[in-house]
Protein backbone atom coordinates (compact mmCIF):
# COMPACT_ATOMS: atom_id res chain seq x y z
CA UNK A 1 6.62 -100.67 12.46
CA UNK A 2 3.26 -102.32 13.86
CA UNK A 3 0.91 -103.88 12.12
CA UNK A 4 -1.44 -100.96 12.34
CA UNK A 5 1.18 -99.09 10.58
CA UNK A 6 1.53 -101.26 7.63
CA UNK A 7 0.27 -98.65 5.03
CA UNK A 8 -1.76 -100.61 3.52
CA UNK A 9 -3.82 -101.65 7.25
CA UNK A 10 -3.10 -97.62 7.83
CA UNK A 11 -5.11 -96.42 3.93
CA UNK A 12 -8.14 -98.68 5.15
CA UNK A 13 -7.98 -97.29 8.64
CA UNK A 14 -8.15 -93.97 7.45
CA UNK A 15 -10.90 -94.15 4.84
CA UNK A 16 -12.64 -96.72 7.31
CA UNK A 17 -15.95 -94.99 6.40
CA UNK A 18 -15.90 -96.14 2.46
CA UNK A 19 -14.34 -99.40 3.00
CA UNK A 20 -17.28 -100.40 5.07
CA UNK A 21 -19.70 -98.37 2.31
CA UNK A 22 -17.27 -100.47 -0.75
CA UNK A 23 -18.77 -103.86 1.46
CA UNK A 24 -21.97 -103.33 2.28
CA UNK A 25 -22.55 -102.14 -1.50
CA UNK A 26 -20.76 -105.15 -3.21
CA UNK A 27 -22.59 -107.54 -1.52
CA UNK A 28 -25.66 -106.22 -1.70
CA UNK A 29 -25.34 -105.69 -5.52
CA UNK A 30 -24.39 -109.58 -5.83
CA UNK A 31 -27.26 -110.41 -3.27
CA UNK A 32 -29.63 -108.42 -5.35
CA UNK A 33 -28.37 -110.43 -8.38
CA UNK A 34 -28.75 -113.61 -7.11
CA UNK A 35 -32.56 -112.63 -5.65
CA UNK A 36 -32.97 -112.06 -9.53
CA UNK A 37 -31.81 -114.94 -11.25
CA UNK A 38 -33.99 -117.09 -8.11
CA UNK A 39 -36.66 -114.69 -9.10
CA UNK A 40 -36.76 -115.03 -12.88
CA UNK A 41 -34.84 -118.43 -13.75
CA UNK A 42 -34.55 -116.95 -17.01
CA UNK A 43 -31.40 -114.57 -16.12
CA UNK A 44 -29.71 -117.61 -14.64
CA UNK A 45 -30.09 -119.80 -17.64
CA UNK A 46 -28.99 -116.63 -19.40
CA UNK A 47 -25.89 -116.82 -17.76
CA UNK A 48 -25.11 -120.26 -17.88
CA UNK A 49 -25.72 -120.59 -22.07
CA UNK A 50 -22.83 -117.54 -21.48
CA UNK A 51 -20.45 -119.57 -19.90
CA UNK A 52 -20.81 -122.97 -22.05
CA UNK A 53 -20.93 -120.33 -25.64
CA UNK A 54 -17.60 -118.07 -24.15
CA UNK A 55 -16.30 -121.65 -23.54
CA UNK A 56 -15.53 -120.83 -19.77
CA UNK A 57 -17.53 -123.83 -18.36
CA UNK A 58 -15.59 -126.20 -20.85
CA UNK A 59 -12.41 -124.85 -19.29
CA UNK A 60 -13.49 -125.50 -15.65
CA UNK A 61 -14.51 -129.34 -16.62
CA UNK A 62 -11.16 -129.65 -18.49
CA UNK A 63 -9.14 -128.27 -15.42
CA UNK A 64 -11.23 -129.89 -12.28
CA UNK A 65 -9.01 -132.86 -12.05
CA UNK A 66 -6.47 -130.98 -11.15
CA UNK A 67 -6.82 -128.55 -8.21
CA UNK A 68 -2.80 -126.95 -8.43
CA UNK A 69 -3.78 -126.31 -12.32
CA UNK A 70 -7.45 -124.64 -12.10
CA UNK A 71 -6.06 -123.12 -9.04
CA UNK A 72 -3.87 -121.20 -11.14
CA UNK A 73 -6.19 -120.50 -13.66
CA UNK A 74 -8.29 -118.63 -10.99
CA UNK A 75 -5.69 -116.70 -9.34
CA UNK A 76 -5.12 -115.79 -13.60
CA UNK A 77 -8.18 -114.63 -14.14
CA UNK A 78 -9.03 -112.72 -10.70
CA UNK A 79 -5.88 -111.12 -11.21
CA UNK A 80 -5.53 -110.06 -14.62
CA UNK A 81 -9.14 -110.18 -16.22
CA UNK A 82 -10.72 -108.65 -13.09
CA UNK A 83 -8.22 -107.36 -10.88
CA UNK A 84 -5.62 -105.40 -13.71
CA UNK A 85 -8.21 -105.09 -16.69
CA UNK A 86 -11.96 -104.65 -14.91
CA UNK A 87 -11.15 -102.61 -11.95
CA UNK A 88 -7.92 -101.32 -12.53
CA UNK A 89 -6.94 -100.41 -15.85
CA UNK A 90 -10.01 -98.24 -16.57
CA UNK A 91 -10.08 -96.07 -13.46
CA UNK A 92 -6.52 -95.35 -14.38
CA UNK A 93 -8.18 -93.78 -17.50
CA UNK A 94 -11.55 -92.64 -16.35
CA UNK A 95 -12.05 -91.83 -12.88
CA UNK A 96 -14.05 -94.51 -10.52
CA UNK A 97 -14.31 -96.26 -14.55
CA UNK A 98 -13.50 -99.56 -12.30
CA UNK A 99 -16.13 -99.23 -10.15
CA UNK A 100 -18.89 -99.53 -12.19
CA UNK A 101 -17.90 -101.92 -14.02
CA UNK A 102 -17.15 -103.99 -11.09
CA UNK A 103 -20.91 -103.25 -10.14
CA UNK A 104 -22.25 -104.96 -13.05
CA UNK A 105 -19.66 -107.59 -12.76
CA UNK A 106 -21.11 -108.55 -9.21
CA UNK A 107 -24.83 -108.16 -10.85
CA UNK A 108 -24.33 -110.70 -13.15
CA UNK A 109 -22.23 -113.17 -11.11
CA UNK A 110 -25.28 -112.98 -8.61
CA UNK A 111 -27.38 -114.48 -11.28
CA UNK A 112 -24.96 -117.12 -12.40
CA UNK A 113 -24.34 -118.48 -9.08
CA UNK A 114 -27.93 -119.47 -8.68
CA UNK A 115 -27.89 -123.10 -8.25
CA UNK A 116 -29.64 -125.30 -11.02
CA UNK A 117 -29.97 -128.72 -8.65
CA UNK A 118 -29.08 -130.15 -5.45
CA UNK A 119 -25.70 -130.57 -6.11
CA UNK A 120 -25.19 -127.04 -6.77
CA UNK A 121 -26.99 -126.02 -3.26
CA UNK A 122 -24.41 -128.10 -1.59
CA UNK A 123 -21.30 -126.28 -3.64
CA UNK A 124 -22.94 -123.33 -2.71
CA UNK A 125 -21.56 -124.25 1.41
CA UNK A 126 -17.92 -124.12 0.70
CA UNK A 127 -18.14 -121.62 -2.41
CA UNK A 128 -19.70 -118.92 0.14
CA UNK A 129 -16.24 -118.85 1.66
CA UNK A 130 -14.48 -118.56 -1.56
CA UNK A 131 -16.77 -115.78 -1.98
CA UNK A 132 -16.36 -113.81 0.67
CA UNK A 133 -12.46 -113.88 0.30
CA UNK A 134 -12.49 -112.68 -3.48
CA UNK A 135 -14.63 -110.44 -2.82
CA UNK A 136 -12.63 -108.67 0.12
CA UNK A 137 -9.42 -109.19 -2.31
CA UNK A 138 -11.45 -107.09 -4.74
CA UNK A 139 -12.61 -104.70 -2.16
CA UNK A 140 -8.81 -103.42 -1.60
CA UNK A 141 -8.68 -102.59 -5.13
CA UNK A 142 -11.63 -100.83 -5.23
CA UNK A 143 -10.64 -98.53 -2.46
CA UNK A 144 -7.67 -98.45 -4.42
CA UNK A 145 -8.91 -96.42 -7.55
CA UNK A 146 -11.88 -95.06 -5.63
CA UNK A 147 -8.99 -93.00 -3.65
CA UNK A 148 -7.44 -92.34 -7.04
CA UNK A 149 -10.02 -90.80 -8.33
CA UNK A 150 -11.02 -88.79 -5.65
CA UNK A 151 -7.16 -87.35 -5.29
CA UNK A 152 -7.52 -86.83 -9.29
CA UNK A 153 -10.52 -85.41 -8.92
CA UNK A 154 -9.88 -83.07 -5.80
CA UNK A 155 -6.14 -82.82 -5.51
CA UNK A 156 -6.43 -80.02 -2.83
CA UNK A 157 -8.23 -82.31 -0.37
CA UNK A 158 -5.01 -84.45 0.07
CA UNK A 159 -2.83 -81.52 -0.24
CA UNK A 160 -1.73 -81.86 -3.57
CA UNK A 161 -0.46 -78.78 -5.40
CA UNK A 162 -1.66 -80.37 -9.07
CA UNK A 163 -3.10 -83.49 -10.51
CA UNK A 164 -0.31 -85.39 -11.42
CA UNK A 165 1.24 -85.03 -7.73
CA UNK A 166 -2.80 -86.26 -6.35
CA UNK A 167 -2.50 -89.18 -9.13
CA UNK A 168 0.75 -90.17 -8.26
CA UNK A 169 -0.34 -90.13 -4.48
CA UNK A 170 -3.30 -92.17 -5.74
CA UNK A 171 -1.01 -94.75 -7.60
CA UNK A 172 0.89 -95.40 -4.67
CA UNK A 173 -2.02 -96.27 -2.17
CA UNK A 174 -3.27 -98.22 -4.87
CA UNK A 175 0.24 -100.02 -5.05
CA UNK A 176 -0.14 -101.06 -1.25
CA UNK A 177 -3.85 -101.94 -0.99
CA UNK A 178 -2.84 -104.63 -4.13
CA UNK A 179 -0.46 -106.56 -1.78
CA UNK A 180 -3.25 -107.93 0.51
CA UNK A 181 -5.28 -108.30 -2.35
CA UNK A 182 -2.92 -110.74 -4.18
CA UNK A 183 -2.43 -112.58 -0.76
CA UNK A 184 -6.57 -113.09 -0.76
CA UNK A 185 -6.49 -114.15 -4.54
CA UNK A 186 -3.92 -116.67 -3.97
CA UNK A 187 -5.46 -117.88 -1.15
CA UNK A 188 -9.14 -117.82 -2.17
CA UNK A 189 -7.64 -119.42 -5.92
CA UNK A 190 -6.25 -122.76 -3.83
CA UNK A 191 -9.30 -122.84 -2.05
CA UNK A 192 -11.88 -122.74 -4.55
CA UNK A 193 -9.86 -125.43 -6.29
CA UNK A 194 -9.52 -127.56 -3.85
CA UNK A 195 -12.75 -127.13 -2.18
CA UNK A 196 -14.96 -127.81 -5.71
CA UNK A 197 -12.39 -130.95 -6.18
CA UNK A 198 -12.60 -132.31 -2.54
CA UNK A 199 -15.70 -130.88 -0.70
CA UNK A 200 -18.62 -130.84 -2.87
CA UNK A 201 -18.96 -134.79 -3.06
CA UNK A 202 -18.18 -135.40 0.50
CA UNK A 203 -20.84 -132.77 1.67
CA UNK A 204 -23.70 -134.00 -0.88
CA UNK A 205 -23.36 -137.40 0.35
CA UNK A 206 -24.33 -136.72 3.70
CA UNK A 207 -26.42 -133.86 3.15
CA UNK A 208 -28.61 -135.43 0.09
């Protein structure tokens, strides 16, 4: 078997079309948001009183000593709280539920990533990496369930004889498109750690 014929390199070959749709739509969305919280500073304060009331920003202080330990933390909550709960669990319920959810999701994260000082313009170098990795991690599983729902939806198209047979089919391209996306979580998860620990400082110093 080639690497072209690794099924989950051969799913995103064949719905080439929506993958590249799936991109150029979740980073516009979180492009948008951040043009809106740098627009009205209001939705980015918003955002931030979020995170120190939900206790999240309490948690990353608590755990930024140690990169292995927030590092795990991330891959956690990419995996489960986004990944299993936000995209995935829903669309297994609702069809494409995932997907707009995810939407607002990038929306929102736009605004809170809207740097407050200098320090946070410089965080904003490495973190653009960190971004882009996550982001293509969630971009698997959104072809994922978006090819779930349209088997669900139009069994015949994928030569289905019922539902179940098109959700099953849907299930299992799903199954293979979250491989690669747990190798980008675990590898955008040890970056953002260690970057945020080991970058951030280094980089303001010469750049401020």
């Amino acid at each position: 078997m080639t690497v072209r014929e690794w099924p989950p390199f051969r799913i995103i070959g064949d719905n080439a079309r929506v993958y590249v749709v799936a991109n150029v739509a979740a980073y516009g969305i979180f492009l948008i948001g951040f043009a809106l919280g740098l627009a009205f500073p209001h939705l980015s304060d918003a955002q931030s009183v979020r995170l120190e009331d939900d206790g999240t920003a309490d948690l990353v202080r608590s755990l930024f000593a140690d990169p292995w330990l927030f590092a795990l933390t991330i891959l956690a909550v990419n995996t489960l709280r986004m990944g299993a709960l936000t995209i995935i669990a829903p669309s297994l319920i609702v069809p494409f539920g995932g997907i707009a959810l995810f939407a607002y999701w990038a929306l929102t994260t736009g605004m809170t990533l809207v740097p407050q000082n200098e320090i946070g313009w410089v965080a904003l170098i490495p973190h653009s990496l960190t971004l882009i990795v996550e982001f293509q991690a969630y971009l698997l599983l959104l072809l994922g369930v978006f090819l779930l729902g349209a088997y669900w939806v139009n069994p015949r198209a994928v030569g289905a004889v019922n539902r179940r047979q098109a959700y099953r089919r849907g299930l299992r391209d799903l199954g293979w498109l979250a491989l690669p996306a747990l190798v980008l979580f675990v590898t955008g998860a040890v970056y953002e750690a260690f970057s945020l620990r080991y970058f951030v400082h280094p980089l303001a110093e010469l750049l401020l």
